[in-house]
N, C-alpha and C. Protein backbone atom coordinates (compact mmCIF):
# COMPACT_ATOMS: atom_id res chain seq x y z
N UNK A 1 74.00 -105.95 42.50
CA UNK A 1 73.16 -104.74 42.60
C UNK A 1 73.82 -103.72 43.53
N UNK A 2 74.53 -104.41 44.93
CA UNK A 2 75.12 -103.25 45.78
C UNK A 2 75.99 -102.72 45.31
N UNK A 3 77.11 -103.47 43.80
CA UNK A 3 78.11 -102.52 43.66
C UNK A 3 77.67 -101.48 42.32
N UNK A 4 76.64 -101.65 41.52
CA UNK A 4 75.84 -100.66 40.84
C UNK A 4 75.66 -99.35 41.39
N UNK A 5 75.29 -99.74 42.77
CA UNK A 5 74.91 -98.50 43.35
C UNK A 5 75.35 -97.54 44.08
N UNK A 6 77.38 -98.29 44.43
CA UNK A 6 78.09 -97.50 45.16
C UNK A 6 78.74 -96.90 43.95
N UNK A 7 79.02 -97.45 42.68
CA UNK A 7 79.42 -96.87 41.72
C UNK A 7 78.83 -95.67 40.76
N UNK A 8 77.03 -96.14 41.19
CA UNK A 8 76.09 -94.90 40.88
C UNK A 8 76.47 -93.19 41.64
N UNK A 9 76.59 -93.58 43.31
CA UNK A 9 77.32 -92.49 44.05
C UNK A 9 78.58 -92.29 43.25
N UNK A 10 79.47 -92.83 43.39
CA UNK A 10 80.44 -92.33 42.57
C UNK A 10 80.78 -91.20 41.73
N UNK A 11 79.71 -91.80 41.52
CA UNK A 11 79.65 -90.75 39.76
C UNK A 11 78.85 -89.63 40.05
N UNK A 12 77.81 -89.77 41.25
CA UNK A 12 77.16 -88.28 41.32
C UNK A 12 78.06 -87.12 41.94
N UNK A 13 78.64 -87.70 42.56
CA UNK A 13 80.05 -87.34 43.77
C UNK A 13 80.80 -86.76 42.54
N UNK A 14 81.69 -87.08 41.93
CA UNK A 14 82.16 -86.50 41.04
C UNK A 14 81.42 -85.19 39.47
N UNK A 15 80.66 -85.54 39.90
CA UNK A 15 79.77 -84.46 38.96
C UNK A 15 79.54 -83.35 39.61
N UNK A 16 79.52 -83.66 41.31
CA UNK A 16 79.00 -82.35 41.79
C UNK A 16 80.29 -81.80 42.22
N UNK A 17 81.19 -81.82 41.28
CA UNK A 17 82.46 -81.55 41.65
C UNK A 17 82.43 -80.66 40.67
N UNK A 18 82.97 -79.00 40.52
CA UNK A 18 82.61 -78.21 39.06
C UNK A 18 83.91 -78.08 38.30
N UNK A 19 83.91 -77.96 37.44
CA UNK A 19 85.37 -78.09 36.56
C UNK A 19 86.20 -77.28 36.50
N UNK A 20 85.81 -76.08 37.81
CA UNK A 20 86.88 -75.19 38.00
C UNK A 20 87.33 -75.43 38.81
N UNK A 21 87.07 -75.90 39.91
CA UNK A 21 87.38 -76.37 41.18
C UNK A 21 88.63 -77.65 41.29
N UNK A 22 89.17 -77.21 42.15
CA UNK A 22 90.40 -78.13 42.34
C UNK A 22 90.40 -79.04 43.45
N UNK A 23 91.35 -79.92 44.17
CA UNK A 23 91.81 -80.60 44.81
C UNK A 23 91.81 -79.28 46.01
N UNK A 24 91.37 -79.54 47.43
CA UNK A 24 92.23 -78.72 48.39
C UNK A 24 93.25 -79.03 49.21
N UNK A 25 93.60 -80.32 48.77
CA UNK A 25 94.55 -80.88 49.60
C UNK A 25 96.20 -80.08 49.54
N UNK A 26 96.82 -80.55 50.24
CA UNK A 26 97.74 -79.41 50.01
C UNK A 26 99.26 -80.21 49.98
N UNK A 27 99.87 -79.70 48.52
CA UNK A 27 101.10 -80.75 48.57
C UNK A 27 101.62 -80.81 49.07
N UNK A 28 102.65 -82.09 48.84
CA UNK A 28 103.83 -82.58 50.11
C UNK A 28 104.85 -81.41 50.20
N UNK A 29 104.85 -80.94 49.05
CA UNK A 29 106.27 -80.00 49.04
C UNK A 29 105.97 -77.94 49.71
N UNK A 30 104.60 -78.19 49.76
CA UNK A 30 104.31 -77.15 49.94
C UNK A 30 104.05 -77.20 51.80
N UNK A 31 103.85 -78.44 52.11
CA UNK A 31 103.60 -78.33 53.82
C UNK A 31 105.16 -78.41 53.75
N UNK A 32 106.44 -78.34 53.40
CA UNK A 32 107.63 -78.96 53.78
C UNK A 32 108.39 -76.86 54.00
N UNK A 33 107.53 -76.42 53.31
CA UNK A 33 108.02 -75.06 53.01
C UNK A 33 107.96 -74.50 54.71
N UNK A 34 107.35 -74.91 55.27
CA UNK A 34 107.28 -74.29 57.17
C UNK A 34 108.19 -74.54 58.28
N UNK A 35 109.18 -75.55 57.49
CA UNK A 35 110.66 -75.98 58.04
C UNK A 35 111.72 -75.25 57.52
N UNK A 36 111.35 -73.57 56.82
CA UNK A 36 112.48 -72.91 56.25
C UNK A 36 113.59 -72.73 56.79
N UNK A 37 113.56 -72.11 58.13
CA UNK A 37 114.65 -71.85 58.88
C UNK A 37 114.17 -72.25 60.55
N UNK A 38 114.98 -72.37 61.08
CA UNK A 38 114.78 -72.54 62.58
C UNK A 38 114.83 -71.40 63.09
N UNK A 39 115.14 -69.65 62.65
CA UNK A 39 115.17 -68.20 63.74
C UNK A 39 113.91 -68.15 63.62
N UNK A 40 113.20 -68.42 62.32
CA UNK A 40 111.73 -67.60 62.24
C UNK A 40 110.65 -68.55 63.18
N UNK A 41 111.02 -69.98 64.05
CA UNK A 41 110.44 -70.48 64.49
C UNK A 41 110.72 -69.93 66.02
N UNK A 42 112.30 -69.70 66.46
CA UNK A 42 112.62 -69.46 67.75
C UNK A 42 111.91 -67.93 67.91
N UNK A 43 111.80 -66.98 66.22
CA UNK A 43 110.96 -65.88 66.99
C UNK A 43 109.29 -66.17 67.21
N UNK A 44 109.08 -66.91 66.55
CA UNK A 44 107.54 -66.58 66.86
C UNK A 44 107.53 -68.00 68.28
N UNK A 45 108.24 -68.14 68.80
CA UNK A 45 107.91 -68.52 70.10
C UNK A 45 107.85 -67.85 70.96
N UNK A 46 109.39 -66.96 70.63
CA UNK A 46 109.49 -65.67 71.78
C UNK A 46 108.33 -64.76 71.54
N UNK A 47 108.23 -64.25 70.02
CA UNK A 47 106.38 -63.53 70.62
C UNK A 47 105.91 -63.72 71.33
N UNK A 48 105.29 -65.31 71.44
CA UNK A 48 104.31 -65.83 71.69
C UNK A 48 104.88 -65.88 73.16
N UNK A 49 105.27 -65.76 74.01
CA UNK A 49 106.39 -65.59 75.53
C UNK A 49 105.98 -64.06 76.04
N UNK A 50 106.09 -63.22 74.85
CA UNK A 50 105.79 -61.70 75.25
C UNK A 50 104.52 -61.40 75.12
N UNK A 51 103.53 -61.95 74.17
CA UNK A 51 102.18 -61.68 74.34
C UNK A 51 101.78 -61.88 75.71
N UNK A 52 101.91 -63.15 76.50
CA UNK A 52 101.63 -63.38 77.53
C UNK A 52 102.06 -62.57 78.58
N UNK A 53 103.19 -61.65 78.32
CA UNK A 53 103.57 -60.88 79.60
C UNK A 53 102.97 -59.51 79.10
N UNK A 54 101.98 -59.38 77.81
CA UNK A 54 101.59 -57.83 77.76
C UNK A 54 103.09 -57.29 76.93
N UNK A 55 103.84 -57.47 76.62
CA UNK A 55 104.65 -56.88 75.76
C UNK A 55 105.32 -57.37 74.59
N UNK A 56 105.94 -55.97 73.57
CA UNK A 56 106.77 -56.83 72.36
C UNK A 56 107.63 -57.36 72.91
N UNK A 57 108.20 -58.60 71.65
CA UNK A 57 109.71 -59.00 72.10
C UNK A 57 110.71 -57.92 71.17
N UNK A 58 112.01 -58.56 71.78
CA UNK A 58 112.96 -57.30 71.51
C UNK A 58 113.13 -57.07 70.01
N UNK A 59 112.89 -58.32 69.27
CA UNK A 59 112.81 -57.98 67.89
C UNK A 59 111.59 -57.47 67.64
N UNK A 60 110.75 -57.14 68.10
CA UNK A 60 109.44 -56.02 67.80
C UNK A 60 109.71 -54.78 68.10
N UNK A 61 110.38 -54.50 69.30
CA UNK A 61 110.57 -53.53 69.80
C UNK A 61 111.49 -52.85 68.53
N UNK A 62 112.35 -53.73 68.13
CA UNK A 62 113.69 -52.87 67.56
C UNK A 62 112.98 -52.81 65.88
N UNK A 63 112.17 -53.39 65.43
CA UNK A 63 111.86 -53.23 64.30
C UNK A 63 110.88 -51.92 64.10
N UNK A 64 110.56 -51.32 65.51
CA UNK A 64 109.80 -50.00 65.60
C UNK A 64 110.73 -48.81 65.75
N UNK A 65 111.88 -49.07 65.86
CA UNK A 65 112.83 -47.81 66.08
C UNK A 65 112.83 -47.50 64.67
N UNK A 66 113.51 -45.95 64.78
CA UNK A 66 113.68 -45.37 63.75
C UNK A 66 115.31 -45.99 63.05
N UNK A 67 115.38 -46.35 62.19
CA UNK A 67 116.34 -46.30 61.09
C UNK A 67 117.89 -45.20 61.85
N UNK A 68 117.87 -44.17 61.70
CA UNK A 68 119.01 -43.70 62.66
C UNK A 68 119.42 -44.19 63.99
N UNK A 69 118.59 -44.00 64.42
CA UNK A 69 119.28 -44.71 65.66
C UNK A 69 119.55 -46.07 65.55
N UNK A 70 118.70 -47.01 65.27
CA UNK A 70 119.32 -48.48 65.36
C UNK A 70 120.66 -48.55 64.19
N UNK A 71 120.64 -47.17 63.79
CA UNK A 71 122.25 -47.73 62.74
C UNK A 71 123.80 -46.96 63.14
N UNK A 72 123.41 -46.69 64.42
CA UNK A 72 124.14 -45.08 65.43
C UNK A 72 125.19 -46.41 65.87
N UNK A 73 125.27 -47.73 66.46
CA UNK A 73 125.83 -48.51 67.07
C UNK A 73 125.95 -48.28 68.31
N UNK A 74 124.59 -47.67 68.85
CA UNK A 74 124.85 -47.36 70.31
C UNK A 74 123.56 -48.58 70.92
N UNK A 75 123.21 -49.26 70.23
CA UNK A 75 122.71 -50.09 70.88
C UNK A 75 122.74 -51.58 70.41
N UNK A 76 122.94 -52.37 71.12
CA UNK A 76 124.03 -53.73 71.02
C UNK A 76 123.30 -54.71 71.98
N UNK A 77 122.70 -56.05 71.51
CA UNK A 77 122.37 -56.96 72.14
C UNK A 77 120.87 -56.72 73.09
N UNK A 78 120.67 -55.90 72.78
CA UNK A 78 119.45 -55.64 73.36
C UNK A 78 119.30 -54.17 74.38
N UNK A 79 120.64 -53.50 74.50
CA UNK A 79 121.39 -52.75 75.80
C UNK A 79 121.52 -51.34 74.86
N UNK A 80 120.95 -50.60 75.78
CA UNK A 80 121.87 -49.13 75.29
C UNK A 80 122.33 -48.19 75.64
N UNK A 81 123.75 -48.08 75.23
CA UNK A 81 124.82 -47.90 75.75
C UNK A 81 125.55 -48.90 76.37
N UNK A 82 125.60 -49.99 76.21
CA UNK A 82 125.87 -51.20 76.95
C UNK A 82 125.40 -51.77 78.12
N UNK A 83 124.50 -50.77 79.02
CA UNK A 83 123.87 -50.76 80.32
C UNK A 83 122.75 -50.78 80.22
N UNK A 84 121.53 -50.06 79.55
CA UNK A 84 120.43 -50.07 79.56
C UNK A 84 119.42 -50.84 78.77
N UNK A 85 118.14 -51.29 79.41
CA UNK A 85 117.63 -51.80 78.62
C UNK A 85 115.63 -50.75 78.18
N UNK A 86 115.78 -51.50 77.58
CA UNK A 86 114.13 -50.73 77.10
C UNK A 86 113.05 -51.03 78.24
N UNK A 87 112.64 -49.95 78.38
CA UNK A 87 111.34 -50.01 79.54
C UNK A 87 109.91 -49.24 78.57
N UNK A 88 109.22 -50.45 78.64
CA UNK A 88 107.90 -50.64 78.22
C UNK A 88 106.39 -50.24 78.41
N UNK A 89 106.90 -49.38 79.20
CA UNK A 89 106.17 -49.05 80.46
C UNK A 89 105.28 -47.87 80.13
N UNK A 90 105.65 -47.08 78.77
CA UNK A 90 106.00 -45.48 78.21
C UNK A 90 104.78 -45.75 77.31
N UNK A 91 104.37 -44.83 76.50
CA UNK A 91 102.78 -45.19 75.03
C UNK A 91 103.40 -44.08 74.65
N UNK A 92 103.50 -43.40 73.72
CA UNK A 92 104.16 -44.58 72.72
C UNK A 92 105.58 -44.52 73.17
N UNK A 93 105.91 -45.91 72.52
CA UNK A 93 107.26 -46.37 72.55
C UNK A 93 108.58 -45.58 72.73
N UNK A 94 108.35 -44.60 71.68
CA UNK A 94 109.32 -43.54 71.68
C UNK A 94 109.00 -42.05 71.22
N UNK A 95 109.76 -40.81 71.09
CA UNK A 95 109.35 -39.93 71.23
C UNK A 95 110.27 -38.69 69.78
N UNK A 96 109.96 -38.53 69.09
CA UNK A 96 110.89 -38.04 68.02
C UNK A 96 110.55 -36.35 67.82
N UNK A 97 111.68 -35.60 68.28
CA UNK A 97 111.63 -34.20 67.95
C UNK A 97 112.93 -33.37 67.96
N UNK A 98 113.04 -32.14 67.61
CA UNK A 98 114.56 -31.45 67.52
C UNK A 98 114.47 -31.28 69.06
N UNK A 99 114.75 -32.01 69.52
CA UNK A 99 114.82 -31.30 71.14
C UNK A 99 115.85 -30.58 71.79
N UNK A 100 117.16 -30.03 71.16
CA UNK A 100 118.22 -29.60 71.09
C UNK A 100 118.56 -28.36 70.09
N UNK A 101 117.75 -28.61 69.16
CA UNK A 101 117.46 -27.53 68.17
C UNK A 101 118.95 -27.70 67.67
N UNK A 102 119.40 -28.59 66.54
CA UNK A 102 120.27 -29.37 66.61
C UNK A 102 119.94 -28.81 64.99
N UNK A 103 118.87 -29.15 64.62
CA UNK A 103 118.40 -29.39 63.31
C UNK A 103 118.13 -30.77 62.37
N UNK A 104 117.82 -31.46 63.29
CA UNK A 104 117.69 -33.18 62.82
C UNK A 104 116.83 -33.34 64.28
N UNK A 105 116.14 -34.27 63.48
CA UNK A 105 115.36 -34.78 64.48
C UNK A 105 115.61 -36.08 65.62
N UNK A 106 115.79 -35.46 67.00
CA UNK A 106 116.31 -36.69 67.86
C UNK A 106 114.98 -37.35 69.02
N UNK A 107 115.59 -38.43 69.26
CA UNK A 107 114.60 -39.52 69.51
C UNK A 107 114.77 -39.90 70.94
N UNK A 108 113.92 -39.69 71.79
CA UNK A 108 113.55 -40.21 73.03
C UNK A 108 113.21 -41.39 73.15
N UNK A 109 113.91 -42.38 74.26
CA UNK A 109 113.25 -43.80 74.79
C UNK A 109 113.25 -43.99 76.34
N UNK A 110 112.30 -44.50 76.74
CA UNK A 110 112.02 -44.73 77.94
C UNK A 110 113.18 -46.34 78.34
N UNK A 111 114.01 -45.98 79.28
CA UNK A 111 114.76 -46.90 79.87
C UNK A 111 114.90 -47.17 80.96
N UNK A 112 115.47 -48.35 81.02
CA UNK A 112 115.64 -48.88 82.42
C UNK A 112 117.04 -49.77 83.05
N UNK A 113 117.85 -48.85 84.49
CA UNK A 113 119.08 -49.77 84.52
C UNK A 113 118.69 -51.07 84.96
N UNK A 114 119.14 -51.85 84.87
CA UNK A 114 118.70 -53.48 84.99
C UNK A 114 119.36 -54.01 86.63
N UNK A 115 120.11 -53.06 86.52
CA UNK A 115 120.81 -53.09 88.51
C UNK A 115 120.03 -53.00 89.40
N UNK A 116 120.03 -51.54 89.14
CA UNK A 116 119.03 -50.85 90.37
C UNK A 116 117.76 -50.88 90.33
N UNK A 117 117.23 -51.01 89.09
CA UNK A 117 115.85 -50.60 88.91
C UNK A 117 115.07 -49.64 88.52
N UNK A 118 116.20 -48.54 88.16
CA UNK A 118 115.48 -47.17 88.23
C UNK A 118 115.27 -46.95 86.74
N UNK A 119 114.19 -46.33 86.82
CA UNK A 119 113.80 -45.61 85.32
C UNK A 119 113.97 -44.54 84.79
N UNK A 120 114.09 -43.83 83.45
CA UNK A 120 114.78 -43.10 82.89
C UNK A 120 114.14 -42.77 81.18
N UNK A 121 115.37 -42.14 80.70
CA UNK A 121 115.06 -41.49 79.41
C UNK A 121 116.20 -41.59 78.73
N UNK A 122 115.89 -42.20 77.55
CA UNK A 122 117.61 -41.59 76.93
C UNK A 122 117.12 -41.02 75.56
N UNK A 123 118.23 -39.78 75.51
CA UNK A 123 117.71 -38.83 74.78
C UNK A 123 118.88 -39.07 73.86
N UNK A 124 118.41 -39.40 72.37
CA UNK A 124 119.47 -39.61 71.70
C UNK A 124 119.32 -38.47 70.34
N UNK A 125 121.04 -37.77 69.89
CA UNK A 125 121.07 -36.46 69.68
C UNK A 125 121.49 -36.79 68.30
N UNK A 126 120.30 -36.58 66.97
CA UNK A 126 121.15 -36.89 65.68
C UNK A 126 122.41 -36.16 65.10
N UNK A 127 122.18 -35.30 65.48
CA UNK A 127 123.47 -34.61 64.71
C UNK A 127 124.77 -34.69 65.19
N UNK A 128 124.60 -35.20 66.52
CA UNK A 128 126.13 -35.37 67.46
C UNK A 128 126.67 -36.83 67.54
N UNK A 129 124.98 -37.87 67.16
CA UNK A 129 125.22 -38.92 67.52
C UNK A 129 125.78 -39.29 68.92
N UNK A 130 125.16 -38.49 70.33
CA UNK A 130 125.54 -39.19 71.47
C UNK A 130 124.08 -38.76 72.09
N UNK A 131 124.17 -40.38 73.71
CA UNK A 131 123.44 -40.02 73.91
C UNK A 131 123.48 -39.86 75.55
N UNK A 132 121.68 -38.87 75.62
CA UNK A 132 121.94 -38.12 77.06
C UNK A 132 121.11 -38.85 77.88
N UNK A 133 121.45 -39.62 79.15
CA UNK A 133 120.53 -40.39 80.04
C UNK A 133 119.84 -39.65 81.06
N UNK A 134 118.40 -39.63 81.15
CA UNK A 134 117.63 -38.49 82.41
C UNK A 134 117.43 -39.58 83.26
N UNK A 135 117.60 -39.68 84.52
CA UNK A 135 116.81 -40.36 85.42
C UNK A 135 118.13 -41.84 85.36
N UNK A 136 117.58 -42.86 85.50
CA UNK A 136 117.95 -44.26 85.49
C UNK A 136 118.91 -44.41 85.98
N UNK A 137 119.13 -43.57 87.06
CA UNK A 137 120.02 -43.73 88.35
C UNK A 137 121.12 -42.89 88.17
N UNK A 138 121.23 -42.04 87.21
CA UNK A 138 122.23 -40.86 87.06
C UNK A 138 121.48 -39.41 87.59
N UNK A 139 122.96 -39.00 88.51
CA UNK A 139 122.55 -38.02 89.03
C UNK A 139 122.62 -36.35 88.28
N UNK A 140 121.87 -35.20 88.67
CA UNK A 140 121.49 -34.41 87.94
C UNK A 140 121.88 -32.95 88.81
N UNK A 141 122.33 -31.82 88.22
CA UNK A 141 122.18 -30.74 88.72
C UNK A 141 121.18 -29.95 88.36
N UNK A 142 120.50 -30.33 87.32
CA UNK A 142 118.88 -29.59 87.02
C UNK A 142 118.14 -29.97 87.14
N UNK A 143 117.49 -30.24 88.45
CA UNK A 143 116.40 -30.76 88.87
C UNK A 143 115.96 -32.21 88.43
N UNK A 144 116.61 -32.93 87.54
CA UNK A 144 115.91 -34.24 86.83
C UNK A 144 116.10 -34.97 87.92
N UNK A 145 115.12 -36.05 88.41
CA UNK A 145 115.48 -37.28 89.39
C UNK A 145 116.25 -38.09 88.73
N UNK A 146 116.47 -39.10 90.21
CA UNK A 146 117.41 -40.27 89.75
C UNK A 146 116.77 -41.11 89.12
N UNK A 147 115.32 -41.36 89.66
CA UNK A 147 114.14 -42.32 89.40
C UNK A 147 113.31 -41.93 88.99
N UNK A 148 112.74 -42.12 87.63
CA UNK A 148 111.17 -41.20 86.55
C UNK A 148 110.20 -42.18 86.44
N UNK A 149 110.37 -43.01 87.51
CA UNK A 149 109.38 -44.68 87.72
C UNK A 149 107.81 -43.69 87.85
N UNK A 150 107.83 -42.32 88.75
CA UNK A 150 106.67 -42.03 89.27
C UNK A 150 106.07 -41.65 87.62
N UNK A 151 106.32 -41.09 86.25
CA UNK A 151 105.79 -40.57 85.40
C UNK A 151 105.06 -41.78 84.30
N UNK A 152 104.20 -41.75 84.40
CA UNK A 152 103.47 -43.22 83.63
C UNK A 152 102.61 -42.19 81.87
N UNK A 153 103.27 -41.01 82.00
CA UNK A 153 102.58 -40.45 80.47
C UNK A 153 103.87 -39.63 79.87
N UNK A 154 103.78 -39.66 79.09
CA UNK A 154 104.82 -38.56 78.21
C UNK A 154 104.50 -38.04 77.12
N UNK A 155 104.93 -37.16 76.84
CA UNK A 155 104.51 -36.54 75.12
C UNK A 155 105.30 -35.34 74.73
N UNK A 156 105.46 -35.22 73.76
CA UNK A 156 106.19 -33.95 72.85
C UNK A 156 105.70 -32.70 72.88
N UNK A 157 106.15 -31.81 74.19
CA UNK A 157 105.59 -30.43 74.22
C UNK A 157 105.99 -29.45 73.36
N UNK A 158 105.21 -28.19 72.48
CA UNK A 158 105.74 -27.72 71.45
C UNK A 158 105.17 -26.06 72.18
N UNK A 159 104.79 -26.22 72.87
CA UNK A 159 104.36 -25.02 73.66
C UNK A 159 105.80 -23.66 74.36
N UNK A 160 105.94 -22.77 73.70
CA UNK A 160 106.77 -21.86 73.67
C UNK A 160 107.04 -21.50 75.20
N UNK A 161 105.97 -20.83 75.55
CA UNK A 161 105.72 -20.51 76.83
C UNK A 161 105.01 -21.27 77.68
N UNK A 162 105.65 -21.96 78.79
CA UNK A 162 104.99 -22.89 79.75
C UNK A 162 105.22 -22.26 81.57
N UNK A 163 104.09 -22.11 81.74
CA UNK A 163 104.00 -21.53 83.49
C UNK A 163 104.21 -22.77 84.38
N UNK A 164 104.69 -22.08 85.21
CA UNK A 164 105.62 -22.59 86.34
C UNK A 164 104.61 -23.32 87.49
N UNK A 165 104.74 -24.62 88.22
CA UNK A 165 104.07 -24.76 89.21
C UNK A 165 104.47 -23.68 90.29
N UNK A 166 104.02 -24.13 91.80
CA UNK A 166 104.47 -23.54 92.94
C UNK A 166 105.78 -23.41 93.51
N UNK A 167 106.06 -24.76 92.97
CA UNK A 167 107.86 -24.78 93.19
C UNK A 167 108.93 -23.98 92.89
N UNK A 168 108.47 -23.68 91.45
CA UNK A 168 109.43 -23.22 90.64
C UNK A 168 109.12 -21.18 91.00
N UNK A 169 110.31 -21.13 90.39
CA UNK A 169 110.58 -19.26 90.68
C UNK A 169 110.95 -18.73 89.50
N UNK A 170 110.95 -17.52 88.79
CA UNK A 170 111.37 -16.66 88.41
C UNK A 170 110.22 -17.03 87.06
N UNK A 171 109.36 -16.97 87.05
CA UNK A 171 107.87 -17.23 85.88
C UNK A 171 108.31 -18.30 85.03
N UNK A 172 107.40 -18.50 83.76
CA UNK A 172 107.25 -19.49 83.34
C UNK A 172 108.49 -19.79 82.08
N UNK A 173 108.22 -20.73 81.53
CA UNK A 173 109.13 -21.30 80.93
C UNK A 173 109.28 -21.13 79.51
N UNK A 174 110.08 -20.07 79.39
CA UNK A 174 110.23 -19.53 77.73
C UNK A 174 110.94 -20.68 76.78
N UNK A 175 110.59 -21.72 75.50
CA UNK A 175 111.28 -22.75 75.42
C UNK A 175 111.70 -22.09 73.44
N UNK A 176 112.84 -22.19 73.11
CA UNK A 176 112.87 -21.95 71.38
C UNK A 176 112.49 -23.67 70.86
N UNK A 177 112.72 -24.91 71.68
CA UNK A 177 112.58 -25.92 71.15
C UNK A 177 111.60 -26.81 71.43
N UNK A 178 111.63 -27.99 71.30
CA UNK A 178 110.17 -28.86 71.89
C UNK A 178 111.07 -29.41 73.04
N UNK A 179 110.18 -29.69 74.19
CA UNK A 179 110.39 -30.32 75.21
C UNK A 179 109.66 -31.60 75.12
N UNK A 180 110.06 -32.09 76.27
CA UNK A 180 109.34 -33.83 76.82
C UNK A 180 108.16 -33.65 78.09
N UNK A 181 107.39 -33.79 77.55
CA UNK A 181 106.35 -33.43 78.83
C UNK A 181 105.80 -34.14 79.70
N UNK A 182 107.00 -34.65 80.88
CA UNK A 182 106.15 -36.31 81.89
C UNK A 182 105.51 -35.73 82.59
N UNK A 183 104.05 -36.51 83.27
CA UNK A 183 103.50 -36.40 83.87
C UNK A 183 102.86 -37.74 84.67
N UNK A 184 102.22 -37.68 85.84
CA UNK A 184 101.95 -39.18 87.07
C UNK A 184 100.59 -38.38 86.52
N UNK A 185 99.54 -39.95 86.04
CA UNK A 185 98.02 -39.15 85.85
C UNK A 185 97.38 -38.87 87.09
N UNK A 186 96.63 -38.07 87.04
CA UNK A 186 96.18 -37.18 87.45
C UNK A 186 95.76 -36.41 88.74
N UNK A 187 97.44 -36.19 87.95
CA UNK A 187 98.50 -35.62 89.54
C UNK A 187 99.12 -34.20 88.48
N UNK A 188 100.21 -35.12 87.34
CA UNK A 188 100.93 -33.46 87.11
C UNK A 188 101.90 -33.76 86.89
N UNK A 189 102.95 -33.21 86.04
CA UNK A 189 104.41 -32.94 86.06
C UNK A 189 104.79 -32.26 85.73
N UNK A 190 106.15 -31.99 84.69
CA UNK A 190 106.66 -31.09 84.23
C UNK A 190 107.38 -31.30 82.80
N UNK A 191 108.58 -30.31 82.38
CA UNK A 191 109.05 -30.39 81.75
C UNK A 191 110.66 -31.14 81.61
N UNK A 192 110.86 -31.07 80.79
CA UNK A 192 112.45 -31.86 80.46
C UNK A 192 112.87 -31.32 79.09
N UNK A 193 114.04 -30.30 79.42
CA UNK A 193 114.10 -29.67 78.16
C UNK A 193 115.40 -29.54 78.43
N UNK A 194 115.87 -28.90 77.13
CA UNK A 194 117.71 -28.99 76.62
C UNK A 194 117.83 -27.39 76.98
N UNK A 195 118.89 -27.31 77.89
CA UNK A 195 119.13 -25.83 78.62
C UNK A 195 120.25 -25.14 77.99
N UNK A 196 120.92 -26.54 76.77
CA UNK A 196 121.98 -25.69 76.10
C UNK A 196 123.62 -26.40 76.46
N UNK A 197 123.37 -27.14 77.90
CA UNK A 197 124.62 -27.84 78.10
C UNK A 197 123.65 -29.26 78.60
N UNK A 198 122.47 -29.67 79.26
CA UNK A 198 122.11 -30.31 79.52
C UNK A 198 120.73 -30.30 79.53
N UNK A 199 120.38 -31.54 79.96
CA UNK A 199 118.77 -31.69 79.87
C UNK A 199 118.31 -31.42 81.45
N UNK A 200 117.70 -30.25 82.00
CA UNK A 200 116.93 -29.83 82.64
C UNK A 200 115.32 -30.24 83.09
N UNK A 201 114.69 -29.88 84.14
CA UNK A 201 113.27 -30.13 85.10
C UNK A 201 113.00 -29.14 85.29
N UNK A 202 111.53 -28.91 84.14
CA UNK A 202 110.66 -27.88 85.04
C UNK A 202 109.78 -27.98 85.67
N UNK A 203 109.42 -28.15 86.77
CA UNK A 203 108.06 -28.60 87.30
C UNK A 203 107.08 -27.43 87.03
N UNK A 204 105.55 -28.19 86.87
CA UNK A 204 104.45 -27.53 86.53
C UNK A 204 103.35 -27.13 87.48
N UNK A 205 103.20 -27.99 88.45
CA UNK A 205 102.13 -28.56 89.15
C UNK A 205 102.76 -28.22 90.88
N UNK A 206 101.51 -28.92 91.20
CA UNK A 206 101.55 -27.97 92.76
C UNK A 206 102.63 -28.92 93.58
């Protein structure tokens, strides 16, 4: 009688099974497919390394650059120019405009020398293919610092005419191109614009 009745289950068990419905188990050959390669495992570890510190890893980072530049060969192993590395520090990532009035559009990144510490900009020029470092411990005859650690905002100024803080002399700032507009919140900064031989500082603020 007891095995009548485990065989009765049986059969209800299988009925309430519908005839479209499949197996969910999942084949041998199909769990074997997650051992494809060993990079796609070493990257999603390193993600998983940079989530925890609040940032991409470098293959995130570089899969957000633009197409020209990562094909310029000016950046190698993680470094650009052979010295610098990416500083993370910037929203967004990078910054894309004729800032040279060049006629192609060139691309700003927030950097950092890995020596000293100091922070920076590198302004990279499509049509010349070279690029110009602000800050990151190179020194400047137009006002740019050595160190741009104090500027925690940036953005693409398109504003023609820009007035002068207190510092500055002879009125405001007539521009034909787009500038870079850092600023420490809410405090102030200035400009960073192409003067024609170099990239220049205008300060805004008191």
């Amino acid at each position: 009688m007891k095995g009548i009745t485990q065989l009765a289950l049986v059969v209800i068990l299988m009925a309430c099974q519908g005839p479209g419905e499949k197996d969910q188990s999942i084949p041998e050959k199909e769990i074997q497919v997650v051992h494809d390669t060993v990079y796609v495992e070493k990257l999603a570890a390193n993600d998983e390394d940079s989530k925890g510190k609040g940032e991409l890893s470098e293959y995130q980072v570089m899969e957000r650059l633009p197409d020209q530049f990562m094909s310029s060969g000016l950046i190698k192993s993680g470094k650009i120019s052979g010295k610098y590395v990416f500083d993370q520090r910037m929203n967004p990532l990078y910054l894309e405009a004729d800032f040279n009035g060049g006629g192609e559009l060139d691309i700003a990144l927030p950097i950092k020398d890995p020596v000293s510490g100091k922070r920076g900009i590198a302004v990279y020029h499509s049509e010349t293919k070279k690029i110009h470092i602000l800050g990151a411990g190179v020194k400047s005859q137009y006002g740019v610092a050595e160190d741009l650690a104090y500027a925690d905002i940036w953005k693409v100024n398109r504003d023609r005419e820009n007035e002068a803080g207190l510092e500055e002399e002879g009125g405001p700032l007539i521009l034909e191109h787009p500038s870079i507009q850092i600023e420490t919140s809410e405090i102030g900064g200035g400009q960073l614009y192409w003067n024609g031989k170099a990239y220049a500082y205008f300060h805004q603020t008191c």
